[in-house]
N, C-alpha and C. Protein backbone atom coordinates (compact mmCIF):
# COMPACT_ATOMS: atom_id res chain seq x y z
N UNK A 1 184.59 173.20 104.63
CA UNK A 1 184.02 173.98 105.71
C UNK A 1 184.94 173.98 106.92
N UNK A 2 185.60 172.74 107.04
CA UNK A 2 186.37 172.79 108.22
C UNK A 2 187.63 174.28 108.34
N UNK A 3 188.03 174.26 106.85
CA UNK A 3 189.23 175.16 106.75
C UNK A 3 188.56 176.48 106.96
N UNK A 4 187.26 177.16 107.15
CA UNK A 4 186.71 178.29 107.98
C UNK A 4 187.13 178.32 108.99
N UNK A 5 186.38 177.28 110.27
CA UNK A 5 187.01 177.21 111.16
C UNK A 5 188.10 177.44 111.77
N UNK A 6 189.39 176.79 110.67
CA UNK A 6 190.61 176.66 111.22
C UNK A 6 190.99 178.34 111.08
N UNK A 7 190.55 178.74 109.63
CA UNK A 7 191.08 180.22 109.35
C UNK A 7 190.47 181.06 110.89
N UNK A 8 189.52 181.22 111.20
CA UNK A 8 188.93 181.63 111.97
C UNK A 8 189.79 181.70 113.71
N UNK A 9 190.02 180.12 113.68
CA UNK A 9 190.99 180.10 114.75
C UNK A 9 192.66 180.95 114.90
N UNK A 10 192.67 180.83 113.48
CA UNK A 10 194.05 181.53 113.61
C UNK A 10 194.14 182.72 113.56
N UNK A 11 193.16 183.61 113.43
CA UNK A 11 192.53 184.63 113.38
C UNK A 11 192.23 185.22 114.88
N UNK A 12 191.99 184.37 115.96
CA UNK A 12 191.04 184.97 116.83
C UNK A 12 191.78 186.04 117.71
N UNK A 13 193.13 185.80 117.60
CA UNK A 13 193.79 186.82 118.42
C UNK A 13 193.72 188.40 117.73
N UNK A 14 193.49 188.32 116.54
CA UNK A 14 193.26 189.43 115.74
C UNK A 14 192.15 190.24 115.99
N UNK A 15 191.01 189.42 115.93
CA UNK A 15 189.34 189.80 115.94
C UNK A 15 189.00 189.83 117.52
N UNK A 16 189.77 189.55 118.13
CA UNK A 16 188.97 189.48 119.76
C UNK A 16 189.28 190.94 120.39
N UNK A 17 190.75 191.84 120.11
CA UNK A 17 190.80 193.12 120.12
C UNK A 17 189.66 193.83 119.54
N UNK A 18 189.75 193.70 118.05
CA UNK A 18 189.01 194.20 117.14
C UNK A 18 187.34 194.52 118.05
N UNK A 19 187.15 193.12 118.39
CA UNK A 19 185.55 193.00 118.97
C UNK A 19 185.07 194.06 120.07
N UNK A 20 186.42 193.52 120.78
CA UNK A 20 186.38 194.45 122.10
C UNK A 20 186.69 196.11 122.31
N UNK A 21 187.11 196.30 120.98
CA UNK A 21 187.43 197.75 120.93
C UNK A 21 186.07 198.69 119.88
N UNK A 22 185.60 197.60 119.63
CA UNK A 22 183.92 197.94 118.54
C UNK A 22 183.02 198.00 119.70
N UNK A 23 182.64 197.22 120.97
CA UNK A 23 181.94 196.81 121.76
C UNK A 23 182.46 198.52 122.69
N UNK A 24 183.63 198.89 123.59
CA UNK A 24 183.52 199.67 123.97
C UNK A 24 183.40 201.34 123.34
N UNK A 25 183.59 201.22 121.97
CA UNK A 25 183.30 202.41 121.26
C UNK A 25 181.47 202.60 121.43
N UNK A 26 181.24 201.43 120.84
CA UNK A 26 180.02 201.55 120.80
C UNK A 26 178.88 201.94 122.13
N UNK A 27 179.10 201.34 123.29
CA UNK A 27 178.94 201.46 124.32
C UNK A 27 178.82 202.77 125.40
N UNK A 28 180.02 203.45 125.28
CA UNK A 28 180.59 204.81 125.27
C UNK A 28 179.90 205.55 124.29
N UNK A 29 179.59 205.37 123.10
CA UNK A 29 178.99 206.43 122.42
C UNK A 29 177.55 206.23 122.57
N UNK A 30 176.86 205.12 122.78
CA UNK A 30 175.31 204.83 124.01
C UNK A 30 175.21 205.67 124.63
N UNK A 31 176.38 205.67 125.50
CA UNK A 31 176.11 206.21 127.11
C UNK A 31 176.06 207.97 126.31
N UNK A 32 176.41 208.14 125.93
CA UNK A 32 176.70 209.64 125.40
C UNK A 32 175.42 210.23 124.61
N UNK A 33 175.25 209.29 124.23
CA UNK A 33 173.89 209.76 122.49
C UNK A 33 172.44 209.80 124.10
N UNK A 34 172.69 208.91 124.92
CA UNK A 34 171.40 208.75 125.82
C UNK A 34 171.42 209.64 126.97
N UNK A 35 172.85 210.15 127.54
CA UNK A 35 172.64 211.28 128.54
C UNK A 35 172.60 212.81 127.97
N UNK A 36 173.31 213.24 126.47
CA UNK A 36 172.88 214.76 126.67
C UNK A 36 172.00 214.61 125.09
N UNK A 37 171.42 215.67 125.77
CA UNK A 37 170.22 215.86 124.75
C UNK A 37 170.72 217.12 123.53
N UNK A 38 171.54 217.37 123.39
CA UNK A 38 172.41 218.26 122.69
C UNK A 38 173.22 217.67 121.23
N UNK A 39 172.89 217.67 120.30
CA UNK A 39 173.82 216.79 118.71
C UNK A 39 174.01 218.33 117.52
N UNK A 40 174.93 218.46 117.08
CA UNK A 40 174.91 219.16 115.94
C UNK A 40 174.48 218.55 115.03
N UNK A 41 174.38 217.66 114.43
CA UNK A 41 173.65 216.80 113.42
C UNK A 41 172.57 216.02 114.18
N UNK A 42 171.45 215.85 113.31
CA UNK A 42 170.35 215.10 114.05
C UNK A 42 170.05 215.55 115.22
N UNK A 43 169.09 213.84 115.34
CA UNK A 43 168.75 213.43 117.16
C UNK A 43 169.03 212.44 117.62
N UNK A 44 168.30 212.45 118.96
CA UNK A 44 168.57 211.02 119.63
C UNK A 44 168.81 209.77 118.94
N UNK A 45 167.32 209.52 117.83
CA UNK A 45 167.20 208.10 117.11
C UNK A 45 168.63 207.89 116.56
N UNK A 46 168.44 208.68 115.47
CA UNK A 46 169.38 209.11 114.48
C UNK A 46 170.53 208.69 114.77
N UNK A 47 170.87 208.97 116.13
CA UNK A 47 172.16 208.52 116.50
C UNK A 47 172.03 207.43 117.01
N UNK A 48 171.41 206.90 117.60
CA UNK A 48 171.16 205.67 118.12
C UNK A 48 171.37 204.65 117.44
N UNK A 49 170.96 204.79 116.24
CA UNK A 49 170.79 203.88 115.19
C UNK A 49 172.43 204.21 114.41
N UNK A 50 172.59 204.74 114.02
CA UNK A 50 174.53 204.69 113.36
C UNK A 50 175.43 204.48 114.21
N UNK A 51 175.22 204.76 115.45
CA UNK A 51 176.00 203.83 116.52
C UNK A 51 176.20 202.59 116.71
N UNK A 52 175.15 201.85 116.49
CA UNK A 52 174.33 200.56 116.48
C UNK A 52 174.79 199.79 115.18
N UNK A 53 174.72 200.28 114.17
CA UNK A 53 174.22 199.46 112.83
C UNK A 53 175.43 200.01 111.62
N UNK A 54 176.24 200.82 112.64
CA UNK A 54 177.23 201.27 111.83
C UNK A 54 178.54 200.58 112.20
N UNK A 55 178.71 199.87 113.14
CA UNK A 55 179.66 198.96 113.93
C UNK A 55 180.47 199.62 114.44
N UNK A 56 181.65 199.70 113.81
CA UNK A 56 183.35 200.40 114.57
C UNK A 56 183.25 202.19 113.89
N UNK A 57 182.65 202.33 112.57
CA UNK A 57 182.66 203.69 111.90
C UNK A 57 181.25 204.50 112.68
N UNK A 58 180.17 203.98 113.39
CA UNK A 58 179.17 204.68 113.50
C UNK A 58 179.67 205.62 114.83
N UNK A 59 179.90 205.01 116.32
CA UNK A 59 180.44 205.76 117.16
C UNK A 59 181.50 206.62 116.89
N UNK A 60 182.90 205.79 115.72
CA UNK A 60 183.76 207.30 115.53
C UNK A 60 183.46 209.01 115.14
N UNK A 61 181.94 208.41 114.17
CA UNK A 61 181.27 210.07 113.40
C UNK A 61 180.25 210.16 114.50
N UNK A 62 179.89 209.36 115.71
CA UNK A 62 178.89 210.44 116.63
C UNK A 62 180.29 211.31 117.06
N UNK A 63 180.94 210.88 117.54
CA UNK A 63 181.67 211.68 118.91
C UNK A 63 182.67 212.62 117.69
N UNK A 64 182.69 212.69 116.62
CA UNK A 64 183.64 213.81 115.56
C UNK A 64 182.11 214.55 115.10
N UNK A 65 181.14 213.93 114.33
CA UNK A 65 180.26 215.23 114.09
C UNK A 65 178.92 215.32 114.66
N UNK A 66 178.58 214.61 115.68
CA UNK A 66 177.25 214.56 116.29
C UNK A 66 177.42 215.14 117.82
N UNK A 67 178.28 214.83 118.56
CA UNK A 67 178.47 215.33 119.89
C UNK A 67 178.36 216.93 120.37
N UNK A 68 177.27 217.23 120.61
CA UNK A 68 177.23 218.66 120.37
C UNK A 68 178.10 219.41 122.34
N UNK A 69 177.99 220.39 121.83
CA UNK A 69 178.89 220.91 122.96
C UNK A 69 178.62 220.48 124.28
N UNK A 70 179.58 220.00 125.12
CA UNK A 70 179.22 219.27 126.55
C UNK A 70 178.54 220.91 127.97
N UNK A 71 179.24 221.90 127.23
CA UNK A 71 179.75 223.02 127.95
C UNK A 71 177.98 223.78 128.48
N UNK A 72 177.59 224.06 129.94
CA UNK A 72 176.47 224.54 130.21
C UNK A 72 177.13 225.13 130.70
N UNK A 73 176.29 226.88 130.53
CA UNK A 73 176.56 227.86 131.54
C UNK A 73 175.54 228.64 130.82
C-alpha cells in the first residue's frame, strides 16, 4: 500500500495541472449552462449533469455541441 502513495507522489506534478484544468473547464462551462437559456442539444439539467459527471470530456461537448448561439438581436 505504501508504494500507492509513493506512485501517487511522484505523480502529483502531473495530476495537479490535470485537476486544475478539469476544475476550470468545468466551472466555466457552469457558469455558461446556468446564464443562457439557449442549447442546441437538450436543456439546462441535461447539461448540468455531463458537465458534472462527465469530468474533463463533459464541459469540452457542452461548449462544441450544446452552446447554442450567444448572438441576440
Amino acid at each position: 500500500m505504501n508504494t500507492n502513495w509513493q506512485l501517487l507522489a511522484d505523480n502529483l506534478p502531473i495530476f495537479i495541472p490535470l485537476i486544475l484544468l478539469e476544475l476550470i473547464l468545468m466551472v466555466t462551462a457552469l457558469v455558461h449552462v446556468l446564464r443562457h437559456p439557449h442549447y442546441r442539444f437538450g436543456n439546462r439539467i441535461l447539461w448540468v449533469l455531463i458537465v458534472v459527471f462527465i469530468q474533463i470530456i463533459g464541459p469540452i461537448l457542452y461548449f462544441v455541441f450544446g452552446r447554442g448561439d450567444d448572438r441576440r438581436g
